[in-house]
N, C-alpha and C. Protein backbone atom coordinates (compact mmCIF):
# COMPACT_ATOMS: atom_id res chain seq x y z
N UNK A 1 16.64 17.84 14.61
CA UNK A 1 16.30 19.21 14.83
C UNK A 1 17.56 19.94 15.27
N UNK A 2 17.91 21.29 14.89
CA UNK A 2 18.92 21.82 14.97
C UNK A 2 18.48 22.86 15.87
N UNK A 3 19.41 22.60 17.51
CA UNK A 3 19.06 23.32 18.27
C UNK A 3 20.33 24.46 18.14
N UNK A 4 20.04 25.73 17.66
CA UNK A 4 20.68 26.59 17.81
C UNK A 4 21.39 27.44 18.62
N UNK A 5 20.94 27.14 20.24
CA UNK A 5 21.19 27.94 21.39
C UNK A 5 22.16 26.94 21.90
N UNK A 6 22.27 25.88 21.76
CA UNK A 6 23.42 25.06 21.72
C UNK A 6 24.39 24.34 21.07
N UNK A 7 24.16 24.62 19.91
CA UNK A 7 25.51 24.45 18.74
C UNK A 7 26.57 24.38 19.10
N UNK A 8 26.99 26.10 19.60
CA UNK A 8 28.01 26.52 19.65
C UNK A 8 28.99 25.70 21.34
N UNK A 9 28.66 24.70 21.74
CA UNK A 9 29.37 24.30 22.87
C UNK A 9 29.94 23.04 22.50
N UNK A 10 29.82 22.58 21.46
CA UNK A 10 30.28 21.33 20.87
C UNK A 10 32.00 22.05 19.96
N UNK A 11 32.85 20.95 20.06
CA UNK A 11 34.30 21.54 19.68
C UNK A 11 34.12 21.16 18.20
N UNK A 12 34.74 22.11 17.39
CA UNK A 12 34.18 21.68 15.98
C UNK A 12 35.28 20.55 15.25
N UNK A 13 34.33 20.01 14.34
CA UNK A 13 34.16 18.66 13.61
C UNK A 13 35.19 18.79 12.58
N UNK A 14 36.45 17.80 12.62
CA UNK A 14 37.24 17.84 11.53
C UNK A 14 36.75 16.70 10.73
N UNK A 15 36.71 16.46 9.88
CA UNK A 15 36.63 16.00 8.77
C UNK A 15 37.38 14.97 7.97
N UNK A 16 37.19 14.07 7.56
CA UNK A 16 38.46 13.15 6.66
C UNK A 16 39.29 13.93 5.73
N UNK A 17 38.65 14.74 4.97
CA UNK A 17 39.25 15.30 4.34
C UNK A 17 40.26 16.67 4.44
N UNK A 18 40.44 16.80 5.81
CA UNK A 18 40.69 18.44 6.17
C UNK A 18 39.81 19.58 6.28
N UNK A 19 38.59 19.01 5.44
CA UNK A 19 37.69 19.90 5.27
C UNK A 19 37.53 20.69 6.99
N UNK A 20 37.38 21.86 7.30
CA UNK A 20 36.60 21.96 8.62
C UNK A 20 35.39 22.54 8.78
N UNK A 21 34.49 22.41 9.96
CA UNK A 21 32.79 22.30 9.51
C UNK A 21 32.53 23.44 10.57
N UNK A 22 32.47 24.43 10.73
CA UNK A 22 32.74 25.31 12.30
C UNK A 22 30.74 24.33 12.46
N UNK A 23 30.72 24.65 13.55
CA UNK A 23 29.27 24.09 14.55
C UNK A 23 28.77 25.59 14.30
N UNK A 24 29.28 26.46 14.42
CA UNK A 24 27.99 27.05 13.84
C UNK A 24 27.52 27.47 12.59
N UNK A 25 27.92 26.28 11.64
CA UNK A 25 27.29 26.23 10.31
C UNK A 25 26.07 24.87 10.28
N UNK A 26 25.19 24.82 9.47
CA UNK A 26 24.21 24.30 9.69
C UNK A 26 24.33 22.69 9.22
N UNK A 27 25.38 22.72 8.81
CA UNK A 27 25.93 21.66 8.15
C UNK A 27 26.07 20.38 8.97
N UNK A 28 26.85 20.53 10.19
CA UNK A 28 27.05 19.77 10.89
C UNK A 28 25.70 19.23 11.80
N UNK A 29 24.71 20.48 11.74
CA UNK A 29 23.71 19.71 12.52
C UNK A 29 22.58 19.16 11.53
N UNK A 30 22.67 19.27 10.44
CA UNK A 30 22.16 18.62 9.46
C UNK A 30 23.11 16.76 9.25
N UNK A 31 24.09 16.78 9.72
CA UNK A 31 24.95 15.97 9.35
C UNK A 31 24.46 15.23 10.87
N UNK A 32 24.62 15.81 12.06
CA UNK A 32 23.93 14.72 13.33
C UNK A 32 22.71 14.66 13.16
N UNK A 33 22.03 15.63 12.63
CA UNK A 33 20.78 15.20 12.69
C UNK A 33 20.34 13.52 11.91
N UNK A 34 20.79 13.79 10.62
CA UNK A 34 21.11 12.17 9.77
C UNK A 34 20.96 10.91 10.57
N UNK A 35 22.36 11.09 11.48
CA UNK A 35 23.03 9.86 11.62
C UNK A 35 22.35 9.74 12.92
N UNK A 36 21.58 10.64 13.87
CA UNK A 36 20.73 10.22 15.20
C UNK A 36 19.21 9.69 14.10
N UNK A 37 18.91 10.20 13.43
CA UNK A 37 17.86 9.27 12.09
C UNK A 37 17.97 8.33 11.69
N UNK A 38 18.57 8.23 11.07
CA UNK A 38 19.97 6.59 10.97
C UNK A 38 19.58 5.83 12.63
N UNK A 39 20.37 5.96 13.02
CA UNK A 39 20.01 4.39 14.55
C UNK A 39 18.72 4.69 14.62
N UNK A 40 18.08 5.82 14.84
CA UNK A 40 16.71 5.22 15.43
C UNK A 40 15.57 4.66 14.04
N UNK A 41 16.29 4.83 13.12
CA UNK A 41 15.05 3.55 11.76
C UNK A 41 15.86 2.58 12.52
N UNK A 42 16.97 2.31 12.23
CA UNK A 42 17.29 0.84 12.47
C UNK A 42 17.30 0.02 13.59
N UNK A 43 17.11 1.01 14.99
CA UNK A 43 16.65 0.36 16.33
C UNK A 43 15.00 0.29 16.27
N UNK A 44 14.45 0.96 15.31
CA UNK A 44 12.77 0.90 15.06
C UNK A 44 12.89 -0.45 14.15
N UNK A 45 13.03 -0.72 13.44
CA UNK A 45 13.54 -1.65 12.46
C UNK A 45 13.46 -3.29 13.38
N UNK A 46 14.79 -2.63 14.69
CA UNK A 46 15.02 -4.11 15.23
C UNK A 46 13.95 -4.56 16.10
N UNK A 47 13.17 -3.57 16.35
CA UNK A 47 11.97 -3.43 16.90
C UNK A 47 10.15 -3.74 16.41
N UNK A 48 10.51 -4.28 14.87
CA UNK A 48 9.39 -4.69 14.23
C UNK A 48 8.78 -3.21 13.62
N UNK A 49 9.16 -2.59 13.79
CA UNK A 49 8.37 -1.06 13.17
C UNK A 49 9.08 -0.64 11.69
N UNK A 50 8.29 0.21 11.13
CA UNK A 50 8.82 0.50 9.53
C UNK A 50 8.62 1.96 9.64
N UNK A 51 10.08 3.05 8.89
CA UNK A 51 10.23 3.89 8.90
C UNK A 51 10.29 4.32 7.87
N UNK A 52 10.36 6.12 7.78
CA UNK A 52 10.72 6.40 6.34
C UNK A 52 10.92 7.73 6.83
N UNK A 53 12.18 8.50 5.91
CA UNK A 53 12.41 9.80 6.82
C UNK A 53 12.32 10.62 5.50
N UNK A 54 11.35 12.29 5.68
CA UNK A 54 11.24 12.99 5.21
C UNK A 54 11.77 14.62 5.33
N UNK A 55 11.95 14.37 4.60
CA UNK A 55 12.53 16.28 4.24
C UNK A 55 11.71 17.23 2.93
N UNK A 56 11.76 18.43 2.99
CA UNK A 56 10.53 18.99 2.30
C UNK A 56 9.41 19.36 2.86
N UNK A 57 9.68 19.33 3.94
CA UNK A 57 8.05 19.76 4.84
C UNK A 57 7.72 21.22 5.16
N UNK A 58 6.76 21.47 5.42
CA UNK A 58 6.99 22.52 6.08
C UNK A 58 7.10 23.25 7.25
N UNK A 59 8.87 23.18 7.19
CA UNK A 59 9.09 23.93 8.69
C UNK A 59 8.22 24.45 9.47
N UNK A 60 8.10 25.30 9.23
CA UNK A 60 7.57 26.91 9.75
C UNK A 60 5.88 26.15 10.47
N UNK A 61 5.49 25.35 9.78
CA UNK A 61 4.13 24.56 10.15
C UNK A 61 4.31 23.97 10.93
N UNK A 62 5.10 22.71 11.16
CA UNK A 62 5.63 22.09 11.75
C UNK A 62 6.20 22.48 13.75
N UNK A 63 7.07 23.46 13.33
CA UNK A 63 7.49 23.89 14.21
C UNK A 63 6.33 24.86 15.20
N UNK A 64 5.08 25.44 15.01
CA UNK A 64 4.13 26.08 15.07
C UNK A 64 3.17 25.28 15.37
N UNK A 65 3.04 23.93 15.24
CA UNK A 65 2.16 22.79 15.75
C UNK A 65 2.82 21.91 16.97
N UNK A 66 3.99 21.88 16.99
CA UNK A 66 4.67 21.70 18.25
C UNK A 66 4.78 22.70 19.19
N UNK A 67 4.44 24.18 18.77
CA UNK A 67 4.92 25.28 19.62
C UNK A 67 6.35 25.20 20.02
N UNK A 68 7.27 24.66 19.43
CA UNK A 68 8.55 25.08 19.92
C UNK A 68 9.03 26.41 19.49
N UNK A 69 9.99 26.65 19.99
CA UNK A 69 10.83 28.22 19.57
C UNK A 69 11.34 28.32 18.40
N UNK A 70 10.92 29.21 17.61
CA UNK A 70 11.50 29.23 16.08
C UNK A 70 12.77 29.56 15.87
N UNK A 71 12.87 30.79 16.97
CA UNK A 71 14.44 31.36 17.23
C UNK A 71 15.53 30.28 17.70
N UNK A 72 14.89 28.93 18.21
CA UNK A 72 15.94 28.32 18.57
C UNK A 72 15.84 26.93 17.74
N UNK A 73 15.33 26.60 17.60
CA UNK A 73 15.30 25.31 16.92
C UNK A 73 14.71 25.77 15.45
N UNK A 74 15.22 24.43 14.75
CA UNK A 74 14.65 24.17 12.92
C UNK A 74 14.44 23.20 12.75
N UNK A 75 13.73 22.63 12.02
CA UNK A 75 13.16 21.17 12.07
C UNK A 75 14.00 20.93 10.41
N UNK A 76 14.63 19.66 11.17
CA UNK A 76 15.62 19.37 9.46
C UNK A 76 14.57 17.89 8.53
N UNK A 77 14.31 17.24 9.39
CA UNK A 77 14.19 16.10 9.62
C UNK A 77 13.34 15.39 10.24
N UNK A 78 11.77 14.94 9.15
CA UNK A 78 10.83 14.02 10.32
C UNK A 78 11.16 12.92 9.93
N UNK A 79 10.75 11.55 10.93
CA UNK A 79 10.71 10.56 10.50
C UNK A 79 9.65 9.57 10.95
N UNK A 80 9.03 9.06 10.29
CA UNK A 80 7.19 8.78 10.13
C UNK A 80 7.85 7.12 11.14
N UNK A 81 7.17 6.24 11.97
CA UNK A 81 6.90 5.50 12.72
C UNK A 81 5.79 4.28 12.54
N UNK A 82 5.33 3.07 12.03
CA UNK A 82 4.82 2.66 12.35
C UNK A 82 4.56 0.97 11.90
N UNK A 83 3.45 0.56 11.58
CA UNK A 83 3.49 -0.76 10.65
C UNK A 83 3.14 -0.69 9.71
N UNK A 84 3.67 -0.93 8.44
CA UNK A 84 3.20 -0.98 7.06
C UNK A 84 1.98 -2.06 7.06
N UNK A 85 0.86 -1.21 5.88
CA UNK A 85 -0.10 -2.35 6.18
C UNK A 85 -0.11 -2.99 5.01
N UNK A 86 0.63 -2.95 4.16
CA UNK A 86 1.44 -3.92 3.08
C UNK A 86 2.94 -4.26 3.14
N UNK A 87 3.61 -5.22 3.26
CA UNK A 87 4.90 -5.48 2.85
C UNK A 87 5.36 -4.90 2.00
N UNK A 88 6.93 -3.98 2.19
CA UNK A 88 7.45 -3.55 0.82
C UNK A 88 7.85 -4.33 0.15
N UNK A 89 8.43 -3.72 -0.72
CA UNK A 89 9.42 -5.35 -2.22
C UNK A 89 10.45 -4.30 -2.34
N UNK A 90 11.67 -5.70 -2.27
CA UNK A 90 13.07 -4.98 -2.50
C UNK A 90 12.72 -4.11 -3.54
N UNK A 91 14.04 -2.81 -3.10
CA UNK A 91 14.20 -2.28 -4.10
C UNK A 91 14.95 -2.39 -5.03
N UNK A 92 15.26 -2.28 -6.88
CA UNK A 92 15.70 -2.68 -7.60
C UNK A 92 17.19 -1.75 -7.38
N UNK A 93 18.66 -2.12 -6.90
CA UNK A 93 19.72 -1.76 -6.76
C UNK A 93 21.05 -1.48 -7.60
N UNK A 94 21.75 -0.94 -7.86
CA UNK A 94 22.99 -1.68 -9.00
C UNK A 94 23.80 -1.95 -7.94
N UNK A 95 24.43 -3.22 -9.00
CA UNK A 95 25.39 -4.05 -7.35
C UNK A 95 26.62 -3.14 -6.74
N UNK A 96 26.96 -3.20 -5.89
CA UNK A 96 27.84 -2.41 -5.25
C UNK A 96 29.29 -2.19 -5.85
N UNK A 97 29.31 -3.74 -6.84
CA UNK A 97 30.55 -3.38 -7.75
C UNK A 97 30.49 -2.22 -8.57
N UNK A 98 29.35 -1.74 -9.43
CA UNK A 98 29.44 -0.84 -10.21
C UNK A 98 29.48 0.57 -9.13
N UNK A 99 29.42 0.54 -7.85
CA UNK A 99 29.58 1.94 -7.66
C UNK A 99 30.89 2.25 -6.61
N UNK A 100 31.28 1.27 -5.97
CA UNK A 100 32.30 0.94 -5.69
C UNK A 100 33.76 0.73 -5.93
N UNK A 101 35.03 1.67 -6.20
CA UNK A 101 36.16 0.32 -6.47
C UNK A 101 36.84 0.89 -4.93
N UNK A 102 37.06 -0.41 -4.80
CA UNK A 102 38.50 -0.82 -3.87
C UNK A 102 39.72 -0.66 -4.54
N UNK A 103 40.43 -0.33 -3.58
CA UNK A 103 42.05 -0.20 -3.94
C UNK A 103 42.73 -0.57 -2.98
């Protein structure tokens, strides 16, 4: 969730590439939002639980069933919690050589 009333106190994010990301573009909190999504599947994960994270929802609903502040927060990012009541099956991959080269 991209809290907006506090964006702007974080020093902004350089980039590998030079690129620069100012914090108050939405980018970057779309980009933490991810990667705080990221550890918590995989600390849910180490935890016996099965995740799956969605985007496409609807905000505006969302945010209005929590009653949080619309003016300050946006919801980027849910991510569903619990036990599958079937086992998944790998998914079919291409090996990492074809998308990969090293140099």
């Amino acid at each position: 969730m991209l809290d907006r009333e506090n964006q702007h106190q974080a020093p902004a994010f350089q980039a590998s590439q030079g690129q620069q990301f100012d914090t108050g573009d939405e980018t970057i909190g779309a980009l933490d939002a991810g990667l705080i999504a990221m550890q918590f599947m995989l600390v849910a994960k180490d935890h016996g639980f099965d995740t799956n994270p969605m985007t496409g929802f609807d905000a505006a609903g969302f945010t209005s069933i929590l009653e949080l502040d619309a003016q300050r927060y946006r919801p980027l990012l849910l991510v569903s919690i619990g036990k599958a009541a079937v086992a998944g099956k790998p998914a079919d991959h291409q090996p990492l050589a074809t998308l990969v080269d090293y140099r």
